[in-house]
PDB file of N, CA and C in Angstrom:
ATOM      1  N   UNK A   1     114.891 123.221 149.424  1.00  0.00           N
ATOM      2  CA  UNK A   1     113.808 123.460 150.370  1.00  0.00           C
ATOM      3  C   UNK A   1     114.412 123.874 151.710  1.00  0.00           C
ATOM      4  N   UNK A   2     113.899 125.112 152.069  1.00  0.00           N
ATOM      5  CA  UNK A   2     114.488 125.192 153.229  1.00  0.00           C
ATOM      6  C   UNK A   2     114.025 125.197 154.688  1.00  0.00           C
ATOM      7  N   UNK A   3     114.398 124.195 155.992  1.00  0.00           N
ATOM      8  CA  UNK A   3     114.254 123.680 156.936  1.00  0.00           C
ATOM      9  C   UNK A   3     113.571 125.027 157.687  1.00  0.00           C
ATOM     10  N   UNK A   4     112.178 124.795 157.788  1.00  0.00           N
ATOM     11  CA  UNK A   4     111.521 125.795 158.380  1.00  0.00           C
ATOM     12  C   UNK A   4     111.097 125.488 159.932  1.00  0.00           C
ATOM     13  N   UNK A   5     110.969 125.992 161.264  1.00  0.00           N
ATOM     14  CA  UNK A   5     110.354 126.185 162.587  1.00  0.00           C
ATOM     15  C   UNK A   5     108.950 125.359 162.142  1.00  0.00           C
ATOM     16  N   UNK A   6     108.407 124.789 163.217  1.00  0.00           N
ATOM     17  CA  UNK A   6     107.339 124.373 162.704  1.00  0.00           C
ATOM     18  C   UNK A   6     106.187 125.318 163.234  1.00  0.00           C
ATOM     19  N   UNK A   7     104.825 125.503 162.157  1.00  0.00           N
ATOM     20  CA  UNK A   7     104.045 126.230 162.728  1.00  0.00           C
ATOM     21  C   UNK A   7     103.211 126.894 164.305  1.00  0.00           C
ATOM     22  N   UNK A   8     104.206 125.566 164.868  1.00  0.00           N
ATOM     23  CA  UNK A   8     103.495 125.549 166.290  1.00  0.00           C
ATOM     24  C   UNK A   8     104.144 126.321 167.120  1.00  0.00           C
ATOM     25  N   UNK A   9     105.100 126.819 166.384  1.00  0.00           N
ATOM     26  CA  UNK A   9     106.177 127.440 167.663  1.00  0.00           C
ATOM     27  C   UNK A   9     105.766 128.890 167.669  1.00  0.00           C
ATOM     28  N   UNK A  10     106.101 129.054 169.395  1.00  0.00           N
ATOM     29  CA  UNK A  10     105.651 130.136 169.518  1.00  0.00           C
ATOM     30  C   UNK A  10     106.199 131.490 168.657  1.00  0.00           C
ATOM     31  N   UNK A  11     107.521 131.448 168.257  1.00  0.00           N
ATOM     32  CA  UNK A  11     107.700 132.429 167.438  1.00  0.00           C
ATOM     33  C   UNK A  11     106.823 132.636 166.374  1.00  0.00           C
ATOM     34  N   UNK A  12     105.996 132.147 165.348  1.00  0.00           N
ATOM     35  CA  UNK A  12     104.950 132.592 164.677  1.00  0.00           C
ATOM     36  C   UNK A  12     104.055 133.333 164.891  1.00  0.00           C
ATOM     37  N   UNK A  13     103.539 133.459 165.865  1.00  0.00           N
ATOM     38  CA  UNK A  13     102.264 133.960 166.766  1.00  0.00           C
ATOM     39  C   UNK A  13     103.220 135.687 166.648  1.00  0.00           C
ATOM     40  N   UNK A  14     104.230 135.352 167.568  1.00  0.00           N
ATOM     41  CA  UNK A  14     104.734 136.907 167.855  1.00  0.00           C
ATOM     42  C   UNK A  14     105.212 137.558 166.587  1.00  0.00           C
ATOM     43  N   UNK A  15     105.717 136.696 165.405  1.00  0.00           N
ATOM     44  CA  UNK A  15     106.053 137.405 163.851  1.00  0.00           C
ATOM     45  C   UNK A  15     105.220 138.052 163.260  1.00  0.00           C
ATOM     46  N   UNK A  16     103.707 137.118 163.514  1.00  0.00           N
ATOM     47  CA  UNK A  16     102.735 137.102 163.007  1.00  0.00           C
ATOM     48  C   UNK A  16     101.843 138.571 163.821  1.00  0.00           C
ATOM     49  N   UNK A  17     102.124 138.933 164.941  1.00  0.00           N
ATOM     50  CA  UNK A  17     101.829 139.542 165.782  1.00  0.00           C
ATOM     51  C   UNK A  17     102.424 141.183 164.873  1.00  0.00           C
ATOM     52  N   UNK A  18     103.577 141.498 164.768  1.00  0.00           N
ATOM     53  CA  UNK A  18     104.505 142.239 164.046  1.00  0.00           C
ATOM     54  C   UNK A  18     103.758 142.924 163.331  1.00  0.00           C
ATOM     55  N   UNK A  19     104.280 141.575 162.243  1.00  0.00           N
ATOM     56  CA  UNK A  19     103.408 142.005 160.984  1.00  0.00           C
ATOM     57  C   UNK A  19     102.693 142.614 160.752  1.00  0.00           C
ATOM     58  N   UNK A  20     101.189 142.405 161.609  1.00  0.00           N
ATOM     59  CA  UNK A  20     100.083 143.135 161.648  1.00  0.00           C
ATOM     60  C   UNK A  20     100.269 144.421 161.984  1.00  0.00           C
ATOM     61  N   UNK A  21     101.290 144.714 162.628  1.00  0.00           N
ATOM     62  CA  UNK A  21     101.826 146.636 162.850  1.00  0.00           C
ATOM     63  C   UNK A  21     101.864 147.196 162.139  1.00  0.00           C
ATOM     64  N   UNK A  22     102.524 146.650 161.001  1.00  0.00           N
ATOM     65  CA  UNK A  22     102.705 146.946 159.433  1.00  0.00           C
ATOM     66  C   UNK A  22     101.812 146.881 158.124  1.00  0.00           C
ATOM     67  N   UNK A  23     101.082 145.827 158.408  1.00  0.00           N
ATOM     68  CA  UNK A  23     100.151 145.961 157.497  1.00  0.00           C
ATOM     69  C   UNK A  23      99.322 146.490 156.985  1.00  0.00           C
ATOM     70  N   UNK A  24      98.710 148.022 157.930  1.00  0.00           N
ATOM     71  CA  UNK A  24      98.085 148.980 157.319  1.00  0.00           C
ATOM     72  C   UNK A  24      98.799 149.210 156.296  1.00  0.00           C
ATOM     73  N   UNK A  25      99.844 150.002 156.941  1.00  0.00           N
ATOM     74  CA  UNK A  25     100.975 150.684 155.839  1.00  0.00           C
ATOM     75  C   UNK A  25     100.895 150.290 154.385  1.00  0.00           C
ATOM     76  N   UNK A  26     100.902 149.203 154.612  1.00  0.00           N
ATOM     77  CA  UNK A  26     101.644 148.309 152.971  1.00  0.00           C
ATOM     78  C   UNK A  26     100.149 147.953 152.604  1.00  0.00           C
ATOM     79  N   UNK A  27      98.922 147.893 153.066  1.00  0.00           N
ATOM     80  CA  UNK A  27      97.268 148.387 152.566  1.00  0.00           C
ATOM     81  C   UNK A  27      97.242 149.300 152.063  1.00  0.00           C
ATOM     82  N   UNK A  28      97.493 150.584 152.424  1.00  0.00           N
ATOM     83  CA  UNK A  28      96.933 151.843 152.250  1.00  0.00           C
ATOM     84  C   UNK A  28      97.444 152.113 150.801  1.00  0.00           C
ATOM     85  N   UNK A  29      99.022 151.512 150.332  1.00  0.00           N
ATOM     86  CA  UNK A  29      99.294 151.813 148.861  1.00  0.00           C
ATOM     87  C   UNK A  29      98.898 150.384 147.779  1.00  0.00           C
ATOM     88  N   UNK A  30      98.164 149.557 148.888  1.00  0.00           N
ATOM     89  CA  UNK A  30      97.319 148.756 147.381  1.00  0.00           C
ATOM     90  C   UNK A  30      98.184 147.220 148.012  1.00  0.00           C
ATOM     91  N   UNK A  31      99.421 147.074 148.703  1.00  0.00           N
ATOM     92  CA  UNK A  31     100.305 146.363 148.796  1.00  0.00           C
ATOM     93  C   UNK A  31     100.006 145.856 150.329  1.00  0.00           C
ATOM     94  N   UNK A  32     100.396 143.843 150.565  1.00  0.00           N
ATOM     95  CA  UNK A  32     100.060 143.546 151.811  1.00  0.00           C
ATOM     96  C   UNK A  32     101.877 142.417 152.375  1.00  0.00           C
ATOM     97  N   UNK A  33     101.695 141.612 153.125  1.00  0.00           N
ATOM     98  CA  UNK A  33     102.741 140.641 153.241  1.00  0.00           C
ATOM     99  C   UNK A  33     101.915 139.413 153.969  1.00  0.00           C
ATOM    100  N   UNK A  34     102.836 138.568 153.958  1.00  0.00           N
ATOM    101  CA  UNK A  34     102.679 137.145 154.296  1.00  0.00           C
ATOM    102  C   UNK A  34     104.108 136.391 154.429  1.00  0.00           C
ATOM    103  N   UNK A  35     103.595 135.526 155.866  1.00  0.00           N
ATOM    104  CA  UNK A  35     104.844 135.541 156.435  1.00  0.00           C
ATOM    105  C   UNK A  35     104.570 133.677 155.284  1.00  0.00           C
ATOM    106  N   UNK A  36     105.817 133.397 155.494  1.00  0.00           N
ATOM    107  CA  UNK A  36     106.209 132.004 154.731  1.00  0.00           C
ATOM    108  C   UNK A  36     106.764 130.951 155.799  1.00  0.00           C
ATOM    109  N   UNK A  37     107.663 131.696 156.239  1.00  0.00           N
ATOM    110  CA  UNK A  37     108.396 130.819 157.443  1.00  0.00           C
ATOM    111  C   UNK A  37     109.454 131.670 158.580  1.00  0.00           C
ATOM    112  N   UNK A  38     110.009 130.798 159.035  1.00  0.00           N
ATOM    113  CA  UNK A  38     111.066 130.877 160.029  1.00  0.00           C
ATOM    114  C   UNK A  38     112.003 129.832 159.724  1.00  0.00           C
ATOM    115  N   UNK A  39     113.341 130.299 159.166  1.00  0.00           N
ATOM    116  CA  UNK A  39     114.084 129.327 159.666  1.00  0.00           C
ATOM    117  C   UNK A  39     115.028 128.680 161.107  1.00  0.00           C
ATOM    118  N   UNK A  40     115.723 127.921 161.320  1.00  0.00           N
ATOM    119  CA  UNK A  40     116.165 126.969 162.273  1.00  0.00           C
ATOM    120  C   UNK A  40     117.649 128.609 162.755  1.00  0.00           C
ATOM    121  N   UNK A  41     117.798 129.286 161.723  1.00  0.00           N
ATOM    122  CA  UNK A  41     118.618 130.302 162.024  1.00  0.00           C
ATOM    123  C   UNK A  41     118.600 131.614 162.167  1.00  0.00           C
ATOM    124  N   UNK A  42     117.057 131.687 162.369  1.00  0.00           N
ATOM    125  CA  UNK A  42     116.165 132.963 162.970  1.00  0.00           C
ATOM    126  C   UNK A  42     116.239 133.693 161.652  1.00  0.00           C
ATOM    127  N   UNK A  43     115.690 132.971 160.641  1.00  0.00           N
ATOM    128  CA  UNK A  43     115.628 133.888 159.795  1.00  0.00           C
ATOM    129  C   UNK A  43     113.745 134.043 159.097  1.00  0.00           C
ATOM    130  N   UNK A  44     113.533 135.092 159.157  1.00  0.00           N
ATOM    131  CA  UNK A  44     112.349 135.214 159.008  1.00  0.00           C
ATOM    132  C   UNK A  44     112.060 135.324 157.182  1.00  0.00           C
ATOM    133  N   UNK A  45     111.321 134.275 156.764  1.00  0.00           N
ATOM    134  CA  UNK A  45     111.193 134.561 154.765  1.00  0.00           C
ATOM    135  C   UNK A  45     109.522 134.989 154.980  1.00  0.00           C
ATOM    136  N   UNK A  46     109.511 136.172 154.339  1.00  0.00           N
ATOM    137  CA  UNK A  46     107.985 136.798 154.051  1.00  0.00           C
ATOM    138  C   UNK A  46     108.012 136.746 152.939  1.00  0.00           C
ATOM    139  N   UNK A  47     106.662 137.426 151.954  1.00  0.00           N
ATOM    140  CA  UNK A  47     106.337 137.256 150.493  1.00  0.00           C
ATOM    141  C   UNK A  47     105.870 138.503 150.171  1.00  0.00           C
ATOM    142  N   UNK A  48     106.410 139.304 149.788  1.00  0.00           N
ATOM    143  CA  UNK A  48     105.142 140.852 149.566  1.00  0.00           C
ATOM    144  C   UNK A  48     104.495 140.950 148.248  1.00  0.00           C
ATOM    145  N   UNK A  49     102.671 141.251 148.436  1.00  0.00           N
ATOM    146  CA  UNK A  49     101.903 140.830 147.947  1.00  0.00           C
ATOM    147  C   UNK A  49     101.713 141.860 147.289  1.00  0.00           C
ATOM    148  N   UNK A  50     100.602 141.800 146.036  1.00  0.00           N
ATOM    149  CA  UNK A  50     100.123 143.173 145.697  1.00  0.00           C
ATOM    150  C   UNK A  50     101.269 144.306 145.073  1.00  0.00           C
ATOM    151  N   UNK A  51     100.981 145.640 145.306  1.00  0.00           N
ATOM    152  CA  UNK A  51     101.606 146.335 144.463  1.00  0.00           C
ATOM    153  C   UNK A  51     102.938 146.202 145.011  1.00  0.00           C
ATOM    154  N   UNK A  52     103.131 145.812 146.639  1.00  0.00           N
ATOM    155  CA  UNK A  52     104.556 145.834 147.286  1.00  0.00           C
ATOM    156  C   UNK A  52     105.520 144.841 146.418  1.00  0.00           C
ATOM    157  N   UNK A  53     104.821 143.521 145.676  1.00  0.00           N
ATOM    158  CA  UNK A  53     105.772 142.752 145.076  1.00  0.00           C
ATOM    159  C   UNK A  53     105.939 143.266 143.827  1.00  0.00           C
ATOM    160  N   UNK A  54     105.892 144.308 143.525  1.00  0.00           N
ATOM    161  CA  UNK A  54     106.255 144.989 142.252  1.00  0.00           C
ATOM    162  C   UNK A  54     106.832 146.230 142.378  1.00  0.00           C
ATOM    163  N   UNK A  55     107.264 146.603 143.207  1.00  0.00           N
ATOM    164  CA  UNK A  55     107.148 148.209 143.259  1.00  0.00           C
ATOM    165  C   UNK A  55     108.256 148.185 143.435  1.00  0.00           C
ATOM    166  N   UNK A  56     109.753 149.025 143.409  1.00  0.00           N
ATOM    167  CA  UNK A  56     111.042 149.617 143.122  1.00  0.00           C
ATOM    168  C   UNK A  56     111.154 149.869 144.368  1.00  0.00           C
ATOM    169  N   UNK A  57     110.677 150.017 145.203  1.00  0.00           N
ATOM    170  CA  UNK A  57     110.836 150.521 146.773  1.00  0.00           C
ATOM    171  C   UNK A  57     110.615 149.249 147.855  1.00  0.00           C
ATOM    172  N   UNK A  58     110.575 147.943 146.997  1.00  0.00           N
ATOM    173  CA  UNK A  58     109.878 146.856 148.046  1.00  0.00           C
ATOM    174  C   UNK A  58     111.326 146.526 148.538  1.00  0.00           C
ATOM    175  N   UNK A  59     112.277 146.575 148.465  1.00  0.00           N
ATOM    176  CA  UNK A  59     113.542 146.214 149.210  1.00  0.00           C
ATOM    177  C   UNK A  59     113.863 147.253 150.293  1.00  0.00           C
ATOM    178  N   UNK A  60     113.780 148.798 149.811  1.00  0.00           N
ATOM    179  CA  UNK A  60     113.108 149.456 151.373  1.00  0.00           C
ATOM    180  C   UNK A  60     112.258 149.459 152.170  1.00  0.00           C
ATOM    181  N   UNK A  61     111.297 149.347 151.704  1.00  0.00           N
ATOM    182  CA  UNK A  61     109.558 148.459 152.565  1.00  0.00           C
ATOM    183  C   UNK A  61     110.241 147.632 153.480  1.00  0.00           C
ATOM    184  N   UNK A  62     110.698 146.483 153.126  1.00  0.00           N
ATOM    185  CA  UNK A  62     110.780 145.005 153.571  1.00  0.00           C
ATOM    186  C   UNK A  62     112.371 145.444 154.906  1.00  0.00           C
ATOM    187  N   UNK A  63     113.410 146.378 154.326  1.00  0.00           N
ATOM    188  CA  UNK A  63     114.282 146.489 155.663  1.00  0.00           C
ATOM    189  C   UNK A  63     113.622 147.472 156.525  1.00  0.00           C
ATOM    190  N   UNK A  64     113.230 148.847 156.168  1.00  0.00           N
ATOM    191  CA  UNK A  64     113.157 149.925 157.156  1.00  0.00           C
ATOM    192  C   UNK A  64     111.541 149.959 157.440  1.00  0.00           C
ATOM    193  N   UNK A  65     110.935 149.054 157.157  1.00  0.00           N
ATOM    194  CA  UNK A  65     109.457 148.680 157.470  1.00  0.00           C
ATOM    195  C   UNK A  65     109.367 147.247 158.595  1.00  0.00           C
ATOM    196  N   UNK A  66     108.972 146.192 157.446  1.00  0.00           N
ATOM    197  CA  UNK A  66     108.452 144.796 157.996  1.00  0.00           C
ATOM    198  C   UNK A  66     109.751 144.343 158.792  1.00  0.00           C
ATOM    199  N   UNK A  67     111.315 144.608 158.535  1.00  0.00           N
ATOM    200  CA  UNK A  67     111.984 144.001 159.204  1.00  0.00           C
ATOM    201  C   UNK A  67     112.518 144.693 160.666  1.00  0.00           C
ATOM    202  N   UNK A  68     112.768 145.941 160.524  1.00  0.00           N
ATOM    203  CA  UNK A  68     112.562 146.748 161.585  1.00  0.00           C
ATOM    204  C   UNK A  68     111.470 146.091 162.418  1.00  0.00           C
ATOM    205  N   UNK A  69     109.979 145.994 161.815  1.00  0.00           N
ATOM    206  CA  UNK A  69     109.084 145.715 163.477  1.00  0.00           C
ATOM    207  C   UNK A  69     109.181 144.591 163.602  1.00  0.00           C
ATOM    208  N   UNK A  70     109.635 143.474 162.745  1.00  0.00           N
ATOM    209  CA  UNK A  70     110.053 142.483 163.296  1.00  0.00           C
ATOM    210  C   UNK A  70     110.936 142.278 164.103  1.00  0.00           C
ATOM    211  N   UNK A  71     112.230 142.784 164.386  1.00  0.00           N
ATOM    212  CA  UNK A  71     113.285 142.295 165.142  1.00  0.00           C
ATOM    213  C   UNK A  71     113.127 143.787 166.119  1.00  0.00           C
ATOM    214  N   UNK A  72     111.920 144.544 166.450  1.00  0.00           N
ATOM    215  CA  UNK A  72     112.037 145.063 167.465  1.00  0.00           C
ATOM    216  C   UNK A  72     110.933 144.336 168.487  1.00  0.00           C
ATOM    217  N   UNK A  73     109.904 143.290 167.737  1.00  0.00           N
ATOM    218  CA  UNK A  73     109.339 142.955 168.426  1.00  0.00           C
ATOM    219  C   UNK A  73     110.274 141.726 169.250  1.00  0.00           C
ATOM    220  N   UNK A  74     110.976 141.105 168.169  1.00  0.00           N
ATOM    221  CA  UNK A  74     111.327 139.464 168.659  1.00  0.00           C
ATOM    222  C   UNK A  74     112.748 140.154 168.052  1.00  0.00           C
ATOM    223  N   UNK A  75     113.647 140.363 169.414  1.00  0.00           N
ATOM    224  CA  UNK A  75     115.083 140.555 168.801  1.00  0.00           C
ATOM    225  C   UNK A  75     116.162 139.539 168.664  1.00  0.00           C
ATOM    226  N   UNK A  76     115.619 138.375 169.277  1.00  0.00           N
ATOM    227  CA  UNK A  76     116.293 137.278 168.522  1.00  0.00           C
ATOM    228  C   UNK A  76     116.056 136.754 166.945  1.00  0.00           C
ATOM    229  N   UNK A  77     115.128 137.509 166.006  1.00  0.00           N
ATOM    230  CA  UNK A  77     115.497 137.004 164.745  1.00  0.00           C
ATOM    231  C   UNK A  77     116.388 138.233 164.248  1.00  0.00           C
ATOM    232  N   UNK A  78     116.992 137.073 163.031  1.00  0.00           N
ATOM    233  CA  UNK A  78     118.281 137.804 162.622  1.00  0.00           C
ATOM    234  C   UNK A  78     118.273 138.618 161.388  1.00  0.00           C
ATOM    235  N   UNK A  79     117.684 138.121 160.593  1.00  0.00           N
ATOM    236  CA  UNK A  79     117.121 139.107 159.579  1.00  0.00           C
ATOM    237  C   UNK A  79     115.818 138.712 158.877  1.00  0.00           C
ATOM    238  N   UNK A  80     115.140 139.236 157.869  1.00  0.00           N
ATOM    239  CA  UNK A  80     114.242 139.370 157.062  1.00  0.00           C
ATOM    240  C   UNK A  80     114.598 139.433 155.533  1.00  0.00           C
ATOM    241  N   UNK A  81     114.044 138.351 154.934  1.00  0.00           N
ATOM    242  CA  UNK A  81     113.944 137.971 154.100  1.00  0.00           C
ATOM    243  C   UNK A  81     112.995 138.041 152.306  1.00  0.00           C
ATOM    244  N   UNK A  82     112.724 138.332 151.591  1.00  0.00           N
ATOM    245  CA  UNK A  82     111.714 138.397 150.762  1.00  0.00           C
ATOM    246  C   UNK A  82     111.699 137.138 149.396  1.00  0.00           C
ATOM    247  N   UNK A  83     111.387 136.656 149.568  1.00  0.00           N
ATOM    248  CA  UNK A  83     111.268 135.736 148.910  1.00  0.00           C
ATOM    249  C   UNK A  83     109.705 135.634 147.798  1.00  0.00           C
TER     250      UNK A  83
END
């Protein structure tokens, strides 16, 4: 199990903030995300939903998409995760 930020912290709000930049995108082909956590070492674990958790391209989605606007919004996290 791994030691997650707790929901209250403000970093959620601004991940969560991100995300939503992205989420048309990953709508429009049938596919959405959901964030899971934060860990204690700025690591952000999302879940991609829909056709994105199936699709041959979700490991490019998830770096040159969701993780890109993540760490341009909040450049203290360190990477992105898919879990």
């Amino acid at each position: 199990m791994k030691d997650y930020l707790p929901n209250s912290d403000p970093l959620y709000d601004k991940v969560i903030s991100a995300l939503e930049t992205v989420r048309p995108y990953l709508q429009v082909d049938g596919g959405d995300c959901q964030l899971v956590g934060i860990t204690k070492d700025m690591v952000v674990d999302v879940k991609l939903l829909g056709a994105c958790g199936s699709c041959p391209m979700s490991t490019l989605t998830l770096r040159a998409g969701v993780e890109q606007a993540i760490k341009k919004a909040i450049p203290e996290i360190a990477r992105v995760e898919q879990v």
